[in-house]
PDB file of N, CA and C in Angstrom:
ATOM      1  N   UNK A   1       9.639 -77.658   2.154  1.00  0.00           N
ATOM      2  CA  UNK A   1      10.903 -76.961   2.260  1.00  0.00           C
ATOM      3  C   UNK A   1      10.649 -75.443   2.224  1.00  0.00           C
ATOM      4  N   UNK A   2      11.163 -74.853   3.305  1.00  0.00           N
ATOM      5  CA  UNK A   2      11.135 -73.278   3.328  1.00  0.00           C
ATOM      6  C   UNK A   2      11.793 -72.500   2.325  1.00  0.00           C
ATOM      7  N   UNK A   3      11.315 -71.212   1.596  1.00  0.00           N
ATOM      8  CA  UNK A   3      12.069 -70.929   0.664  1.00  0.00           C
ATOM      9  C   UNK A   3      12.661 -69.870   1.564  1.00  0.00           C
ATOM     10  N   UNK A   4      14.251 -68.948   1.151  1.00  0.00           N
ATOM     11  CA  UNK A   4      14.210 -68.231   2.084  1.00  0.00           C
ATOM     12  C   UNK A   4      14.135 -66.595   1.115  1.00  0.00           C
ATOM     13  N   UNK A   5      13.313 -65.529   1.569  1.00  0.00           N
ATOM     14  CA  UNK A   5      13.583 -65.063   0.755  1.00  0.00           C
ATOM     15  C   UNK A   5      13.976 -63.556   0.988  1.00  0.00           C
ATOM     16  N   UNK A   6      14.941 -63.125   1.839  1.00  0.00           N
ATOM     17  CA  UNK A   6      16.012 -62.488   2.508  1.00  0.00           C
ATOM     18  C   UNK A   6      17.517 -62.347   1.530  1.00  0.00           C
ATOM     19  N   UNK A   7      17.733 -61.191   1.482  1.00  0.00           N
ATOM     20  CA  UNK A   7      19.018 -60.973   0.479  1.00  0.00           C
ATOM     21  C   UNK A   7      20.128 -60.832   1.738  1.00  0.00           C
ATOM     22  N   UNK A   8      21.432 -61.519   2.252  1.00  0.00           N
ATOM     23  CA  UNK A   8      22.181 -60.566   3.339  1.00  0.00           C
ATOM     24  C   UNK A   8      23.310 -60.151   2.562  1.00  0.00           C
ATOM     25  N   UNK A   9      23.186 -58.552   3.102  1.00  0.00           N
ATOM     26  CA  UNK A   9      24.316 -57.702   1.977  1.00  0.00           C
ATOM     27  C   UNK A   9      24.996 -57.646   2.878  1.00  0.00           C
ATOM     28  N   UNK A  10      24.810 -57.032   4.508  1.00  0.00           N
ATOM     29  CA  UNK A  10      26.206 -57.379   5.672  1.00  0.00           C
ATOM     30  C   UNK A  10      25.777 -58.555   6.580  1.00  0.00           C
ATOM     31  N   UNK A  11      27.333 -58.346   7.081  1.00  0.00           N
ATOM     32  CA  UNK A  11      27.265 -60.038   7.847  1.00  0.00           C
ATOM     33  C   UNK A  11      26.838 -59.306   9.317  1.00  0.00           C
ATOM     34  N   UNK A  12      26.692 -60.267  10.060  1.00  0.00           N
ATOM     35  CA  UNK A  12      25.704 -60.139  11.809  1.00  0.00           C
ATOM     36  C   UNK A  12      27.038 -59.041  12.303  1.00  0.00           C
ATOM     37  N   UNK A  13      28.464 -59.530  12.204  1.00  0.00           N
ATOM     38  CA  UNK A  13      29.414 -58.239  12.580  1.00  0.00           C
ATOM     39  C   UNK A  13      29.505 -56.627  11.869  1.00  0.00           C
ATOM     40  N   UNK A  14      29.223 -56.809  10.918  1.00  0.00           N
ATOM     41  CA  UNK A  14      28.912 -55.953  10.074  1.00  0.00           C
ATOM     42  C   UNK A  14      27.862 -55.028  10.900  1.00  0.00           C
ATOM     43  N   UNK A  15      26.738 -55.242  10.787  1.00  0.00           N
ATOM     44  CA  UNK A  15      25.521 -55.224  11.203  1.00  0.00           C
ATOM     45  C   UNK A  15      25.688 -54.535  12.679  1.00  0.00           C
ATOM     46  N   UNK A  16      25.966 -55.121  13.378  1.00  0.00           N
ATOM     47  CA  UNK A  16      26.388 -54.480  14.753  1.00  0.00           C
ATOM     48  C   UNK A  16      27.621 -53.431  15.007  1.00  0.00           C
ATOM     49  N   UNK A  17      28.252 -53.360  13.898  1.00  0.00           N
ATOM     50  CA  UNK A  17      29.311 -52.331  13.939  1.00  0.00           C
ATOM     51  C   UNK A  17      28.727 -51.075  13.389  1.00  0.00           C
ATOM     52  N   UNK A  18      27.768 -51.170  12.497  1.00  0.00           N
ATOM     53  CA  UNK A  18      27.303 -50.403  12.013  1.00  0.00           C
ATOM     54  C   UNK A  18      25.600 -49.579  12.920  1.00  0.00           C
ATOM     55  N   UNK A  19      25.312 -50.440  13.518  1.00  0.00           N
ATOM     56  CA  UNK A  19      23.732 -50.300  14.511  1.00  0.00           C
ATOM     57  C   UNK A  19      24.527 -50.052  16.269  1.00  0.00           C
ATOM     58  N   UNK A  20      26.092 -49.685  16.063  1.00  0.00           N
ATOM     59  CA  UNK A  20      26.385 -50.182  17.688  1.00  0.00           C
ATOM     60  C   UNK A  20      26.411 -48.546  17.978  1.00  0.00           C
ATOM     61  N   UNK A  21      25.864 -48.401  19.066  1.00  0.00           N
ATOM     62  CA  UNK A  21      26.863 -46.608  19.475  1.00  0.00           C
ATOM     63  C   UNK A  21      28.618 -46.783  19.164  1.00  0.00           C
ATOM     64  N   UNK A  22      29.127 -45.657  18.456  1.00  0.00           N
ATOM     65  CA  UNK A  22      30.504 -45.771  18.496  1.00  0.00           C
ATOM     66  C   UNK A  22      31.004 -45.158  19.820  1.00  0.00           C
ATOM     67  N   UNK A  23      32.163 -45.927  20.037  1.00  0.00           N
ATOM     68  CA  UNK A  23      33.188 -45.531  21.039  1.00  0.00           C
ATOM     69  C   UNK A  23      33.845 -44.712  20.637  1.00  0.00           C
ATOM     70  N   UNK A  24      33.429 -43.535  21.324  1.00  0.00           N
ATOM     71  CA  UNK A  24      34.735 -42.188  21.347  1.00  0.00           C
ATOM     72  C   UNK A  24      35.542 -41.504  22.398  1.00  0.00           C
ATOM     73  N   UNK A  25      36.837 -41.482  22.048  1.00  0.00           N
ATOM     74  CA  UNK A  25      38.031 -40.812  23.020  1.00  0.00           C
ATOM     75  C   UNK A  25      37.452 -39.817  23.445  1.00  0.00           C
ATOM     76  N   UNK A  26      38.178 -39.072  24.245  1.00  0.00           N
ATOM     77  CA  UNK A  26      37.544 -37.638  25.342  1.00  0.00           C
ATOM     78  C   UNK A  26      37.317 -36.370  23.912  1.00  0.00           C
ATOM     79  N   UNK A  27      38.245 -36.447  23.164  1.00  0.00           N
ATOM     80  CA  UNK A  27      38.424 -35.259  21.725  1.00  0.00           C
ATOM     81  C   UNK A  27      37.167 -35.560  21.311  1.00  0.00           C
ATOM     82  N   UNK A  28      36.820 -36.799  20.932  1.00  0.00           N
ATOM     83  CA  UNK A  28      35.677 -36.850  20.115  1.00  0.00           C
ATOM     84  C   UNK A  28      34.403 -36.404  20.620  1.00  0.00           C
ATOM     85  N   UNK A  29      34.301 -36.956  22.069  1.00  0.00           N
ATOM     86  CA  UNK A  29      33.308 -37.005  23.099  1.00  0.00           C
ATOM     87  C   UNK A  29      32.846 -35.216  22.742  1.00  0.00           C
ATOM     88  N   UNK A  30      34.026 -34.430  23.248  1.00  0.00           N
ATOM     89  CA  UNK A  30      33.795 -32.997  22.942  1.00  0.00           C
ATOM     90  C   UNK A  30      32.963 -32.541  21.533  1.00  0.00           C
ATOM     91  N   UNK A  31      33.412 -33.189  20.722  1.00  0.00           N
ATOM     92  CA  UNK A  31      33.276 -32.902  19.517  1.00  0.00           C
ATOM     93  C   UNK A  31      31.856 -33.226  19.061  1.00  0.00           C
ATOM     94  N   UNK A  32      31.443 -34.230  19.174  1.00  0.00           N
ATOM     95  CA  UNK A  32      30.418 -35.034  18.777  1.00  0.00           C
ATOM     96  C   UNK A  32      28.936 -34.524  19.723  1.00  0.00           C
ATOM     97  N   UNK A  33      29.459 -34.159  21.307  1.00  0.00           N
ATOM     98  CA  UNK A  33      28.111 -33.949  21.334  1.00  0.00           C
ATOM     99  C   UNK A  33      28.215 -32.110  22.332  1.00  0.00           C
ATOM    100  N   UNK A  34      29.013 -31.437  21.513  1.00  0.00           N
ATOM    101  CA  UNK A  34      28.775 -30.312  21.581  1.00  0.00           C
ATOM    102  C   UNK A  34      27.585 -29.735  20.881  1.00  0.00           C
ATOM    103  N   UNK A  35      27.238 -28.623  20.747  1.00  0.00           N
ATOM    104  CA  UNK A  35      25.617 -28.322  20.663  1.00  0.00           C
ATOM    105  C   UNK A  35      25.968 -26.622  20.013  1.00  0.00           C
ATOM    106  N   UNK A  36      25.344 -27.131  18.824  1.00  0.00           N
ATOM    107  CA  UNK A  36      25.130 -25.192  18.192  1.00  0.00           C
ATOM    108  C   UNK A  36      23.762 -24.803  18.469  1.00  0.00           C
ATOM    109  N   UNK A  37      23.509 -23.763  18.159  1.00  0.00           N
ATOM    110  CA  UNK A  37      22.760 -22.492  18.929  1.00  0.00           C
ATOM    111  C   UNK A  37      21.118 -23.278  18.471  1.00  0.00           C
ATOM    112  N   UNK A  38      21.113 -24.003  17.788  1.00  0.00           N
ATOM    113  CA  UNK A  38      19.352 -24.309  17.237  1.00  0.00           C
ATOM    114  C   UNK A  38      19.689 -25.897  18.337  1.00  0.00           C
ATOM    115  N   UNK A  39      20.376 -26.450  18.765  1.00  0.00           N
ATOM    116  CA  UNK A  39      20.126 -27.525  19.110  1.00  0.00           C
ATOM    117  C   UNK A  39      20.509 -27.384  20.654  1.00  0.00           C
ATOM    118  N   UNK A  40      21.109 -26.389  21.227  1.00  0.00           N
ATOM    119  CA  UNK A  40      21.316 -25.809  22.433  1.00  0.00           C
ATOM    120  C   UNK A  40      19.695 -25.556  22.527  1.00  0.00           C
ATOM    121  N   UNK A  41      18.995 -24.831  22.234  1.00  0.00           N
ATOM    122  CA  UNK A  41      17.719 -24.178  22.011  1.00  0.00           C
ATOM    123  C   UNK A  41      16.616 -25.512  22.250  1.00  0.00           C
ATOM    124  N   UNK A  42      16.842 -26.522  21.888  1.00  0.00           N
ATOM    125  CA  UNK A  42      16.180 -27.876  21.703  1.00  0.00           C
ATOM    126  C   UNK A  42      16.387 -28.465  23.364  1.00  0.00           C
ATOM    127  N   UNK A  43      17.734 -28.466  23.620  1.00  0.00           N
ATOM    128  CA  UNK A  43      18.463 -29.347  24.790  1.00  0.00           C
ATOM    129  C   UNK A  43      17.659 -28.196  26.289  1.00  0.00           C
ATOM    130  N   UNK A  44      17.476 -26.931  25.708  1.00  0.00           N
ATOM    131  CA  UNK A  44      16.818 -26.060  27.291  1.00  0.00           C
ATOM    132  C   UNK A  44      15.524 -26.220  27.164  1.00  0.00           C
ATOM    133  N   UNK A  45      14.532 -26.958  25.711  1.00  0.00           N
ATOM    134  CA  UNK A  45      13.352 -26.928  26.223  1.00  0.00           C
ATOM    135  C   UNK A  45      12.948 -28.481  26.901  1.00  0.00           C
ATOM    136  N   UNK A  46      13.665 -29.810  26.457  1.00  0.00           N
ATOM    137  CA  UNK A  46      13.613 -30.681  27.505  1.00  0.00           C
ATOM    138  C   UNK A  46      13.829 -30.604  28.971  1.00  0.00           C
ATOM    139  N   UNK A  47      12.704 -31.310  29.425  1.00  0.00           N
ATOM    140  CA  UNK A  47      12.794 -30.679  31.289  1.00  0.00           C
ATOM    141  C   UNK A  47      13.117 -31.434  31.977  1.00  0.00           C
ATOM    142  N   UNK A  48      12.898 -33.053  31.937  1.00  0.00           N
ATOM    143  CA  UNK A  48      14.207 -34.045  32.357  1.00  0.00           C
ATOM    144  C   UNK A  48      15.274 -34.091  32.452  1.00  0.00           C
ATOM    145  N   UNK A  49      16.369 -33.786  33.127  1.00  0.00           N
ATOM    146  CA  UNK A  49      17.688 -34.290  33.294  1.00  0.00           C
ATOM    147  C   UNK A  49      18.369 -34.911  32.177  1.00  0.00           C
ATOM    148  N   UNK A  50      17.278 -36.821  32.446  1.00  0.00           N
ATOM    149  CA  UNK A  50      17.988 -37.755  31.677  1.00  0.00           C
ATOM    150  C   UNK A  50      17.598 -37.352  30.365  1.00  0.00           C
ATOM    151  N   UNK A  51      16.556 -37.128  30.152  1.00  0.00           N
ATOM    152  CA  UNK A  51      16.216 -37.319  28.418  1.00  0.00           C
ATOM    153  C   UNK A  51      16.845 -35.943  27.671  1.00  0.00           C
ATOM    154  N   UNK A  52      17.946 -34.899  28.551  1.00  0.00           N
ATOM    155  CA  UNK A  52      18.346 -33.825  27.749  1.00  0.00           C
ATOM    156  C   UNK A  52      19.964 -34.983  27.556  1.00  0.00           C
ATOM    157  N   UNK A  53      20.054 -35.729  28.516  1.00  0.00           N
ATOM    158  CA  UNK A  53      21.188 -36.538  28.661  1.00  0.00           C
ATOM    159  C   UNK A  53      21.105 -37.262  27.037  1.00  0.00           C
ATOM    160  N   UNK A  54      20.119 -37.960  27.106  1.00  0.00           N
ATOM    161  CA  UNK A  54      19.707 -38.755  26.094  1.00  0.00           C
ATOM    162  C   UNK A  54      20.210 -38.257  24.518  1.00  0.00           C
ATOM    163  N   UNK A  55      19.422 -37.447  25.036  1.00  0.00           N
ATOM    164  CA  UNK A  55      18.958 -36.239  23.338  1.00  0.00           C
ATOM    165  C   UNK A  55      19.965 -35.781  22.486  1.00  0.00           C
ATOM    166  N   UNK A  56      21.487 -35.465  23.617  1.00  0.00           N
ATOM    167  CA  UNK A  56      22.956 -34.958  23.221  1.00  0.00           C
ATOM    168  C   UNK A  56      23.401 -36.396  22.758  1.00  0.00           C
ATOM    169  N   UNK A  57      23.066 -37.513  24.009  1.00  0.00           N
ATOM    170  CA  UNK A  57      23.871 -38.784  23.213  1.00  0.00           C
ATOM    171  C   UNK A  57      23.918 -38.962  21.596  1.00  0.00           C
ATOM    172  N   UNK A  58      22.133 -39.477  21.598  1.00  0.00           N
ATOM    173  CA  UNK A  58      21.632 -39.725  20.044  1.00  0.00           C
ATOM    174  C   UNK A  58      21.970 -38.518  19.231  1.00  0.00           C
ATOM    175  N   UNK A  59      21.782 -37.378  19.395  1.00  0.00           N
ATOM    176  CA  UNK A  59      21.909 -36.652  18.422  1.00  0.00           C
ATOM    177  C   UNK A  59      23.645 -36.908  17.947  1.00  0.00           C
ATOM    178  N   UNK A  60      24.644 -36.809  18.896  1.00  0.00           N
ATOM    179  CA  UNK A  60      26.095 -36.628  18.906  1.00  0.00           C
ATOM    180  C   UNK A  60      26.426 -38.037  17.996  1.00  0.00           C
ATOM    181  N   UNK A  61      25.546 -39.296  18.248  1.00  0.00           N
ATOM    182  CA  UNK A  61      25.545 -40.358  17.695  1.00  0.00           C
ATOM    183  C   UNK A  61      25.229 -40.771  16.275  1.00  0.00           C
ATOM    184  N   UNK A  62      24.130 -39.735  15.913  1.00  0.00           N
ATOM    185  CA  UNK A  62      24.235 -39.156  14.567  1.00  0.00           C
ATOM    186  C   UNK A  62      24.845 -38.596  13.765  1.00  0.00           C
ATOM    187  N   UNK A  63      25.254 -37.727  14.409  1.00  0.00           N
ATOM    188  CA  UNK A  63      26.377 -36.677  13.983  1.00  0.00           C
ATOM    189  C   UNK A  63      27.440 -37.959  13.153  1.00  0.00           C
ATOM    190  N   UNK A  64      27.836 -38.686  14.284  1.00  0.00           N
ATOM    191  CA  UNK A  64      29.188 -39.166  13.702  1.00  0.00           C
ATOM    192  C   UNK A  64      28.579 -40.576  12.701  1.00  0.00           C
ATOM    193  N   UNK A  65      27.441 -41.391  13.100  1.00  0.00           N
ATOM    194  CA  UNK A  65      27.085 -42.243  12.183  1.00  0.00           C
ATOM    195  C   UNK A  65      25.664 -41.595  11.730  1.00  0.00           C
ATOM    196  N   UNK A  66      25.345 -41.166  10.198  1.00  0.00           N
ATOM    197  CA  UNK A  66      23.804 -41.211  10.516  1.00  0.00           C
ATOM    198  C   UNK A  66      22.978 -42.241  10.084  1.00  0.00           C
ATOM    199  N   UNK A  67      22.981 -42.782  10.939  1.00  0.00           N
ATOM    200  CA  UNK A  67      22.003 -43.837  11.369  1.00  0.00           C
ATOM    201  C   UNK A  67      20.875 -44.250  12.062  1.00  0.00           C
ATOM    202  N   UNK A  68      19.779 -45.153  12.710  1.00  0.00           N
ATOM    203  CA  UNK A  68      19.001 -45.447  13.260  1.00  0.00           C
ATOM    204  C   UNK A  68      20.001 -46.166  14.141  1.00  0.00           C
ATOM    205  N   UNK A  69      20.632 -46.152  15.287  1.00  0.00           N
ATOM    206  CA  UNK A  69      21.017 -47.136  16.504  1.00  0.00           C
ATOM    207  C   UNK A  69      20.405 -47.716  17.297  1.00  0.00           C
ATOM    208  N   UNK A  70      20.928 -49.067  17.702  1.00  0.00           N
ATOM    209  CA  UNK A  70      20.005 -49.739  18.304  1.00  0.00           C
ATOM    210  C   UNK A  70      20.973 -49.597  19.908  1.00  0.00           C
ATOM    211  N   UNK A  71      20.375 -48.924  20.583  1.00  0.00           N
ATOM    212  CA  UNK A  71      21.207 -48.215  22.221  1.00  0.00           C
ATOM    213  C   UNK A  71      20.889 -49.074  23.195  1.00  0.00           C
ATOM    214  N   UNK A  72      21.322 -49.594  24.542  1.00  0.00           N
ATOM    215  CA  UNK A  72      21.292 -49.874  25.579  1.00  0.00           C
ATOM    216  C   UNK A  72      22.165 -49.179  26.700  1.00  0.00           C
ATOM    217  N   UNK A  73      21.459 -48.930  27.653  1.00  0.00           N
ATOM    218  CA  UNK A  73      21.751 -48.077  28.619  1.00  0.00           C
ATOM    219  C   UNK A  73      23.570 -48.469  28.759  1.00  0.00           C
ATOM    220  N   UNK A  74      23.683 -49.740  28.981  1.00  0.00           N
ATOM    221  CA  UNK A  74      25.240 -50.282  29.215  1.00  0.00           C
ATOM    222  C   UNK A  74      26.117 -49.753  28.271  1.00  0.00           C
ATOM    223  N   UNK A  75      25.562 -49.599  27.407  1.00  0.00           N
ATOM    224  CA  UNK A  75      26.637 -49.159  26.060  1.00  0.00           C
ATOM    225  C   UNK A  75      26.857 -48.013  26.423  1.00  0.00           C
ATOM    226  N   UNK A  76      26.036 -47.086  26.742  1.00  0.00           N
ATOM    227  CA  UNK A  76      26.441 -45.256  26.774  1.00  0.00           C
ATOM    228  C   UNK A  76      26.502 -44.581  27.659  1.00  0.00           C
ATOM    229  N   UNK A  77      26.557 -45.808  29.038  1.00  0.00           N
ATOM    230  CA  UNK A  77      26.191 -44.786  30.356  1.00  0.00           C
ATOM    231  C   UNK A  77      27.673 -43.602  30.907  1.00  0.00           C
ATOM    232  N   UNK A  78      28.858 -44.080  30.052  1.00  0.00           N
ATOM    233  CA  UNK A  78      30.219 -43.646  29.844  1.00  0.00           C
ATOM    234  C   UNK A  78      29.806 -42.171  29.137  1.00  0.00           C
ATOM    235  N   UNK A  79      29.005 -41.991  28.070  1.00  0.00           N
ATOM    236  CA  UNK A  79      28.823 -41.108  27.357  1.00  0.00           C
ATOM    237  C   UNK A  79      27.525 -40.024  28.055  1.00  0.00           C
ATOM    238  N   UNK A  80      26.601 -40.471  28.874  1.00  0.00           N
ATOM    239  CA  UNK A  80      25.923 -40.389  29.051  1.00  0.00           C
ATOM    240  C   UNK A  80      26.072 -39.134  30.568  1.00  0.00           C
ATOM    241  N   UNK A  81      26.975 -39.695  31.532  1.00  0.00           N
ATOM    242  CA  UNK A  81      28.542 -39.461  32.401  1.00  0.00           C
ATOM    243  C   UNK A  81      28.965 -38.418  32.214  1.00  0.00           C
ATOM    244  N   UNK A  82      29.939 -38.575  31.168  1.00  0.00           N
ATOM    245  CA  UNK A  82      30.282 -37.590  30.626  1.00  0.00           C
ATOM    246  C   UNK A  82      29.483 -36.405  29.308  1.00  0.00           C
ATOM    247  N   UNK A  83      28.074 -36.138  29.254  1.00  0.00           N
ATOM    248  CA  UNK A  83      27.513 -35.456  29.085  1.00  0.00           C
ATOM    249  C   UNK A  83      26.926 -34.682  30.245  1.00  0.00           C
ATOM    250  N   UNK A  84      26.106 -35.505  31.132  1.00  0.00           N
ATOM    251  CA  UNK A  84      26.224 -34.816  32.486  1.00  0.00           C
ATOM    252  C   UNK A  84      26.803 -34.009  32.903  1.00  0.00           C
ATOM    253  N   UNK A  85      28.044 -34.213  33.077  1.00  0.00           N
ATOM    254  CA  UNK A  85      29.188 -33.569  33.920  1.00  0.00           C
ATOM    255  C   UNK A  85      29.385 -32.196  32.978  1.00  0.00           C
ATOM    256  N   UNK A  86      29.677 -32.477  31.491  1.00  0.00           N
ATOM    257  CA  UNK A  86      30.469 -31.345  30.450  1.00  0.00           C
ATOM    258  C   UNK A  86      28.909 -30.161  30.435  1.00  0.00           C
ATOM    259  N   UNK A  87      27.850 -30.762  30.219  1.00  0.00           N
ATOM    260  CA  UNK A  87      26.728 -29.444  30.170  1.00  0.00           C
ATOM    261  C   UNK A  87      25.473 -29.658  31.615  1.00  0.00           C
ATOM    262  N   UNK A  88      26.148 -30.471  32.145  1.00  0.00           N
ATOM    263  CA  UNK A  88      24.840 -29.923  33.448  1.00  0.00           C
ATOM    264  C   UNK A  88      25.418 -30.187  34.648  1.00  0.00           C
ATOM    265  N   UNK A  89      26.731 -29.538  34.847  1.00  0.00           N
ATOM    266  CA  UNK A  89      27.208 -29.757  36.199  1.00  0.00           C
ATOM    267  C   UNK A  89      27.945 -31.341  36.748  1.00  0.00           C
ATOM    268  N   UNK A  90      27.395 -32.572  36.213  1.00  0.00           N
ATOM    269  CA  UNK A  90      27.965 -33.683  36.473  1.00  0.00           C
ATOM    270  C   UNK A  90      26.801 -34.039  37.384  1.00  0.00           C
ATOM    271  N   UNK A  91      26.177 -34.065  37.966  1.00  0.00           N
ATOM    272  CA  UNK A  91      24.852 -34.017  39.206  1.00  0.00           C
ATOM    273  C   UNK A  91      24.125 -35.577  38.584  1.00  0.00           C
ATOM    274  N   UNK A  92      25.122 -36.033  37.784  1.00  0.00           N
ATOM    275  CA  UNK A  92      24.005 -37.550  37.284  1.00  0.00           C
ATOM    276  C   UNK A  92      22.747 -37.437  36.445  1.00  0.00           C
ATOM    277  N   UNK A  93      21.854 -37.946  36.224  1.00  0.00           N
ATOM    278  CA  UNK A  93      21.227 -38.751  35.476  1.00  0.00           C
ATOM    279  C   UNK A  93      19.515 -37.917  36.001  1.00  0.00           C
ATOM    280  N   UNK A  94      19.661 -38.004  37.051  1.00  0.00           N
ATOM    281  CA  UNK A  94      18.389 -38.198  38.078  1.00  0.00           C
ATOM    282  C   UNK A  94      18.058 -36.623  38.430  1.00  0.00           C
TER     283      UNK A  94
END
C-alpha cells in the first residue's frame, strides 16, 4: 500500500486561479503593464519584438499577482496584442 505523503492546502481550482494569467479589462491592461523609467530602460535593451512583448506581459503579471505563472501563448495572446499595439506601434509579434 502506497503511503501518500503530500499535504493539499489548495484545491486543483484553487491552484489554477492562482498559477493562471489574470484577465484584465482595457483600465487594468493600462495599468498593469505600463512601465516606469528603470523598467522602460530594461524593455529598450531587449532586441526581439516578441520577448520585449513577453517581458511587459510577465512583469505586468506580477505586478498584479506576485507569483511564478504557469503561461501559454493562448492565454495572453489578447494581452500580448494589446501590448504591441499600446508600446510598439501594434506591428505584431514578429
Amino acid at each position: 500500500m502506497a503511503i501518500k505523503n503530500e499535504i493539499t492546502i489548495l484545491t486543483r481550482a484553487e491552484q489554477a486561479d492562482l498559477y493562471s494569467p489574470p484577465i484584465f479589462s482595457i483600465e487594468e491592461q493600462r495599468l498593469y503593464f505600463s512601465l516606469n523609467d528603470a523598467e522602460l530602460a530594461v524593455f529598450r535593451s531587449i532586441r526581439l519584438r516578441a520577448h520585449r512583448c513577453y517581458f511587459v506581459a510577465i512583469l505586468g503579471y506580477f505586478k498584479s499577482k506576485p507569483v511564478i505563472l504557469d503561461i501559454a501563448y493562448s492565454q495572453v495572446s489578447k494581452d500580448l496584442m494589446f501590448i504591441s499595439k499600446e508600446l510598439l506601434g501594434g506591428k505584431g509579434l514578429s
